[in-house]
Protein backbone atom coordinates (compact mmCIF):
# COMPACT_ATOMS: atom_id res chain seq x y z
CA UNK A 1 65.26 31.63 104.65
CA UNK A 2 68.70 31.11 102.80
CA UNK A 3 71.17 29.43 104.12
CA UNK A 4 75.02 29.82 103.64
CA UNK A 5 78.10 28.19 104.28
CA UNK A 6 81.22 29.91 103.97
CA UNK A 7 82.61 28.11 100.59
CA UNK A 8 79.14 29.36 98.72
CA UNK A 9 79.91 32.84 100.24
CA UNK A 10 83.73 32.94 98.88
CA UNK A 11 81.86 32.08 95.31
CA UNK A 12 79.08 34.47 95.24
CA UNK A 13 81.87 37.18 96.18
CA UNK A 14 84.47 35.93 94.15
CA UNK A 15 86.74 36.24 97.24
CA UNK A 16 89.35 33.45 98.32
CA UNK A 17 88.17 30.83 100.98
CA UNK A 18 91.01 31.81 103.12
CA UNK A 19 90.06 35.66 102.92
CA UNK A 20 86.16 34.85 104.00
CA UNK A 21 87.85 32.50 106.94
CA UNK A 22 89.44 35.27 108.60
CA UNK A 23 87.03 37.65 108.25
CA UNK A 24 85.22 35.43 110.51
CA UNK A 25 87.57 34.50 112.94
CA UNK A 26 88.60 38.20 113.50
CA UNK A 27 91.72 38.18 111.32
CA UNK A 28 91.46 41.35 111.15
CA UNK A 29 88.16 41.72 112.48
CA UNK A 30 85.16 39.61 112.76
CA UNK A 31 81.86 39.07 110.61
CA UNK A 32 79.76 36.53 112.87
CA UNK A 33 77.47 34.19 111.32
CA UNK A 34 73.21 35.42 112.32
CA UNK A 35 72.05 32.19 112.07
CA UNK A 36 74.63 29.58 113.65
CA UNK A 37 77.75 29.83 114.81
CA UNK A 38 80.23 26.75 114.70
CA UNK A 39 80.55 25.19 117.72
CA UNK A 40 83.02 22.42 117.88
CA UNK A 41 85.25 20.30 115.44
CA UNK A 42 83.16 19.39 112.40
CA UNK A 43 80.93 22.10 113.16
CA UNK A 44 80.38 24.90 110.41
CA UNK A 45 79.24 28.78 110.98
CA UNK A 46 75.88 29.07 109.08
CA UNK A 47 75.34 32.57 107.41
CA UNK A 48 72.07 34.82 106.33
CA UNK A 49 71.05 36.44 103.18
CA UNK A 50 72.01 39.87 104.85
CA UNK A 51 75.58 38.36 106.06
CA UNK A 52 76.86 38.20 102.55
CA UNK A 53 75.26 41.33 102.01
CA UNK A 54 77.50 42.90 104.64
CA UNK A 55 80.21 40.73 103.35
CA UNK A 56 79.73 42.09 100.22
CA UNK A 57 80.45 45.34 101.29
CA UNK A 58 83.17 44.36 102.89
CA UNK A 59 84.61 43.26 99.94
CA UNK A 60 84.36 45.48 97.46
CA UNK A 61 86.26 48.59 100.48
CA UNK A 62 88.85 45.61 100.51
CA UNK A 63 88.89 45.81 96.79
CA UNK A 64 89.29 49.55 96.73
CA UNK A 65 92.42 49.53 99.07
CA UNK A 66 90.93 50.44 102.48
CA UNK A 67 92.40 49.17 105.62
CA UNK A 68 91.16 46.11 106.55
CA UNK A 69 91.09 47.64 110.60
CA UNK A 70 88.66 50.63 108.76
CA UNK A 71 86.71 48.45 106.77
CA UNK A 72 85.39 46.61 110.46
CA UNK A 73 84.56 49.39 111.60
CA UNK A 74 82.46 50.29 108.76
CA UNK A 75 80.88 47.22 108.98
CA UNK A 76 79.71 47.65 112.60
CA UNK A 77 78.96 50.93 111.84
CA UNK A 78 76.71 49.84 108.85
CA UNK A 79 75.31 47.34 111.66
CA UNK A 80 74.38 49.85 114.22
CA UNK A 81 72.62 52.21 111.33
CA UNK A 82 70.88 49.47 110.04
CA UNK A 83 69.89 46.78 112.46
CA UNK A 84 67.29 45.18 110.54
CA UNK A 85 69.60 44.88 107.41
CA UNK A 86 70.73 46.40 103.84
CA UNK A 87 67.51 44.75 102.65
CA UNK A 88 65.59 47.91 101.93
CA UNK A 89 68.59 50.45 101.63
CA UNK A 90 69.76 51.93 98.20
CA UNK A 91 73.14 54.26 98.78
CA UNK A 92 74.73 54.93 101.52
CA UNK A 93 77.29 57.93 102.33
CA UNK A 94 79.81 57.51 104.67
CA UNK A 95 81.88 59.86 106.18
CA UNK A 96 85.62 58.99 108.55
CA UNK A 97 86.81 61.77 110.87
CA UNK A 98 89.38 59.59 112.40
CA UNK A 99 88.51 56.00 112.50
CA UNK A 100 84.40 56.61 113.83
CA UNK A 101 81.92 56.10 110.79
CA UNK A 102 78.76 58.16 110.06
CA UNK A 103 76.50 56.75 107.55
CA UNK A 104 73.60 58.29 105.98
CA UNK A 105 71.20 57.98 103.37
CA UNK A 106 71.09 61.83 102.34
CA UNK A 107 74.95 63.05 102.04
CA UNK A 108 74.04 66.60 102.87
CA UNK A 109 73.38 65.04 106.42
CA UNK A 110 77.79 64.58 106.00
CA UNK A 111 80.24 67.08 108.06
CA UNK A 112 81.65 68.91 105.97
CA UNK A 113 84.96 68.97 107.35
CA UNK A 114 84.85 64.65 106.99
CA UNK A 115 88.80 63.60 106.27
CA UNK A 116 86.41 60.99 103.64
CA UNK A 117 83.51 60.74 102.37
CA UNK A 118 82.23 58.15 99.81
CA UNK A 119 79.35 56.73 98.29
CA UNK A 120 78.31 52.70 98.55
CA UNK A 121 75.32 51.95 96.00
CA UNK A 122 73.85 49.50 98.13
CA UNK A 123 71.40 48.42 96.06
CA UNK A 124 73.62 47.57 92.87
CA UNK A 125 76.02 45.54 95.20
CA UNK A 126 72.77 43.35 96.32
CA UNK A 127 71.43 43.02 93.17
CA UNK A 128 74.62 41.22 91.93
CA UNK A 129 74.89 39.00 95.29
CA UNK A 130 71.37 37.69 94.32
CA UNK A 131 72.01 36.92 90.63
CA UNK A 132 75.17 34.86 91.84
CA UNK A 133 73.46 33.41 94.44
CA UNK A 134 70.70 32.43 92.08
CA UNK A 135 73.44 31.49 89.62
CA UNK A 136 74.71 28.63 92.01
CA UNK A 137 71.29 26.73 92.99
């Protein structure tokens, strides 16, 4: 199993330290480590494979402008579709009537009348997550 800390995460993503940090301490909302969570001074949160993945995503919606209060929810709404991970997934479609999420793999499975709907190619975004992550052993 791979192990992260969340320096090496900040690198794969190309994201600043201080930007991973609050996304962990719920500034504005809260990615939790899977494996270990810090637990006093010296301490350090200890992240999966699958929590840069979601990271990841995170990310690149941050990169594209959306609100960083949206882009939690997406991210527990990726969660609850996919509780075993973005392992085996390849695109997802995501719809936002108001601020609740529905993801699906098929996008004819979207309401139509969805205020936005967009498409997240997965697989792409975890292929470049392992090639960095590869790139820094």
């Amino acid at each position: 199993m791979k192990v992260f800390e969340l320096g090496q995460i900040a690198k794969i993503l190309d994201m600043t330290p201080a930007k991973a940090k609050n996304w962990t301490i719920g500034r504005p909302f809260k990615l939790e480590p899977s494996i270990k969570a810090a637990s006093g001074q010296g301490s350090r949160n200890l992240f999966s494979l699958e929590d840069v993945y979601l990271m990841g995503v995170a990310n690149e919606l941050s990169h594209m402008g959306m609100a960083a209060k949206a882009i939690g929810k997406f991210v527990e709404a990726l969660k609850k579709k996919f509780p075993n991970g973005l392992a085996d997934v390849e695109v997802v479609f995501v719809s936002r009537k108001k601020l609740v999420f529905r993801i699906e793999t098929n996008p004819e499975r979207l309401p139509v009348d969805a205020l936005v709907k967009l498409q997240v190619d997965v697989k792409s975004l975890r292929e470049r997550i392992d090639q960095e992550v590869e790139r820094l052993k």
